[in-house]
C-alpha atoms as a PDB file:
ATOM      1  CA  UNK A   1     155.238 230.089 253.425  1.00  0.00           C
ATOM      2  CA  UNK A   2     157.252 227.121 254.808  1.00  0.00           C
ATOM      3  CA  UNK A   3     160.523 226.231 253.602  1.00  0.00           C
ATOM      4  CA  UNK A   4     159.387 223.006 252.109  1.00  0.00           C
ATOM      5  CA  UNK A   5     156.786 224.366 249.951  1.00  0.00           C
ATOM      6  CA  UNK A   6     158.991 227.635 248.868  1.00  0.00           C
ATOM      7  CA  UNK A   7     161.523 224.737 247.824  1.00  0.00           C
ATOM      8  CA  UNK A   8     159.458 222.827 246.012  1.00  0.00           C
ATOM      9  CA  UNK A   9     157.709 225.565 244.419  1.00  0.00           C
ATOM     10  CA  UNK A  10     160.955 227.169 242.985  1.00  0.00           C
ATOM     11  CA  UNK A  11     163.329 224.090 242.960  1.00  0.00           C
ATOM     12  CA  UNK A  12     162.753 223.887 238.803  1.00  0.00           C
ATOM     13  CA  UNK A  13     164.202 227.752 238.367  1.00  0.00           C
ATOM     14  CA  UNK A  14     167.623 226.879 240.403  1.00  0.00           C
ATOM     15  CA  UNK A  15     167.995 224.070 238.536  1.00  0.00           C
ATOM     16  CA  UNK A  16     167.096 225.774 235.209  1.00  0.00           C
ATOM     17  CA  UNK A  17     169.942 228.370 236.865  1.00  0.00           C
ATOM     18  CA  UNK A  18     172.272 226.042 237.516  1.00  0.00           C
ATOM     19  CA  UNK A  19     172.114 224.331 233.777  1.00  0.00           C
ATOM     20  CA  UNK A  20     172.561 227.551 232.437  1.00  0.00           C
ATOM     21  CA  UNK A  21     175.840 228.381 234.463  1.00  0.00           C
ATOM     22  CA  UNK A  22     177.027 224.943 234.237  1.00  0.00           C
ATOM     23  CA  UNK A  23     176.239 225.486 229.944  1.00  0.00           C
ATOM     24  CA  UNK A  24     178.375 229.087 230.493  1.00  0.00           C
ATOM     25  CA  UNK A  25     181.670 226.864 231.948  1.00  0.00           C
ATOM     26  CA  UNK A  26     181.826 224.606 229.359  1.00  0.00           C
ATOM     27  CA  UNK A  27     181.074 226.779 225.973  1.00  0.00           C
ATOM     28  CA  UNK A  28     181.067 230.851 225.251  1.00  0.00           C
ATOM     29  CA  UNK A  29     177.749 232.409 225.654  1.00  0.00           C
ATOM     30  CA  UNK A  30     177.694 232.762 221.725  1.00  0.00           C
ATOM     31  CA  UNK A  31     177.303 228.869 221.234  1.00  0.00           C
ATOM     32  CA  UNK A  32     174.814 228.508 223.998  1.00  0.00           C
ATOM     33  CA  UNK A  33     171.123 228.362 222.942  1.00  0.00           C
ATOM     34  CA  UNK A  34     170.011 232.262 222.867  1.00  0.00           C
ATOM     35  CA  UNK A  35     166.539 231.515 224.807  1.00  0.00           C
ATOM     36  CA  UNK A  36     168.600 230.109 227.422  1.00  0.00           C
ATOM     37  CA  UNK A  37     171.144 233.461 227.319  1.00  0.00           C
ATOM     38  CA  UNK A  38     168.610 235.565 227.447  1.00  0.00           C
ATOM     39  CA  UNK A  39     166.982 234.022 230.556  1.00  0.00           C
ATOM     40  CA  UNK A  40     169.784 234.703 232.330  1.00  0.00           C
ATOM     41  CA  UNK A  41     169.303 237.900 233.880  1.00  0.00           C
ATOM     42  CA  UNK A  42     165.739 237.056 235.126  1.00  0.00           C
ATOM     43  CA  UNK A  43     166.611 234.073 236.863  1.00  0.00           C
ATOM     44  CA  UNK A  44     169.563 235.795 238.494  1.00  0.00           C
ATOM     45  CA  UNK A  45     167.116 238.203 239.831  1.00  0.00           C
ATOM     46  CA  UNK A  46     164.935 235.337 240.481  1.00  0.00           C
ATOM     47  CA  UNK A  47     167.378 233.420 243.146  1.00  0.00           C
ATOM     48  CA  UNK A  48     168.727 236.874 244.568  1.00  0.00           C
ATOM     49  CA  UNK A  49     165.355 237.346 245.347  1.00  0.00           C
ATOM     50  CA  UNK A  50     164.808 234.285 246.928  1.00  0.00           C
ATOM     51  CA  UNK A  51     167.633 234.774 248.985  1.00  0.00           C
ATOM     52  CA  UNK A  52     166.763 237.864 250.155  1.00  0.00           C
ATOM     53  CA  UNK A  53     163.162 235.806 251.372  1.00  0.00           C
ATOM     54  CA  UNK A  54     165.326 232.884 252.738  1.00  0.00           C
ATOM     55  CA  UNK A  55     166.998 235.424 255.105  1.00  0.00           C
ATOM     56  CA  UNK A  56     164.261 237.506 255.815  1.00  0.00           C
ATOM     57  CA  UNK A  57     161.895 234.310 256.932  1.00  0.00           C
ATOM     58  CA  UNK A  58     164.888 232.429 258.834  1.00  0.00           C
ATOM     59  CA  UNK A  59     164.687 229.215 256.705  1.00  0.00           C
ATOM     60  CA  UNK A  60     167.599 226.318 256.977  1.00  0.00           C
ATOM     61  CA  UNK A  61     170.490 227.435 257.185  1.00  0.00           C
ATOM     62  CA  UNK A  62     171.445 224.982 254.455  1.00  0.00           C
ATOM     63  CA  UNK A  63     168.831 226.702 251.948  1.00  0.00           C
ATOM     64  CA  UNK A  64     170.009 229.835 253.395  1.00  0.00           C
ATOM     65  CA  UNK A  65     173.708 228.963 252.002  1.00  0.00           C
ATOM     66  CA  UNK A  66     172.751 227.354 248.927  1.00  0.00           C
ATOM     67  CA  UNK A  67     170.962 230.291 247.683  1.00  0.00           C
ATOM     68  CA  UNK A  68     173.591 232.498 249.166  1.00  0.00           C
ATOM     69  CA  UNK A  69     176.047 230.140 247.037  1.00  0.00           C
ATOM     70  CA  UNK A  70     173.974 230.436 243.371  1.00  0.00           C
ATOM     71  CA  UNK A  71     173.356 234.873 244.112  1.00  0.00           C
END
């Protein structure tokens, strides 16, 4: 797959990841919504995954660190 397509493909999940970690700063996971809480673990998996694909198929180094940033 190229890199523009995996990036477009997935670009809605690390931005759903990042709302939820930004969300986790600013209040205690107890006054976060719980759907959002509990979708935490699979779209942690999610982006260390997509890592893991991001080294493996020698995309941008920029993706490459972004990802790596997020995991």
């Amino acid at each position: 797959m190229r890199q523009k397509h995996f990036e477009q493909q997935n670009r809605k999940l690390w931005d759903e990841f990042n709302g939820v970690l930004k969300a986790l700063e600013k209040f205690s996971l107890k006054k976060i919504q719980s759907k959002k809480a509990l979708r935490l673990p699979f779209l942690y998996r999610q982006i260390c995954n997509h890592y893991a694909l991001s080294l493996s198929r020698e995309y941008s180094p920029a993706l490459v660190g972004y990802l790596h940033s997020m995991a």
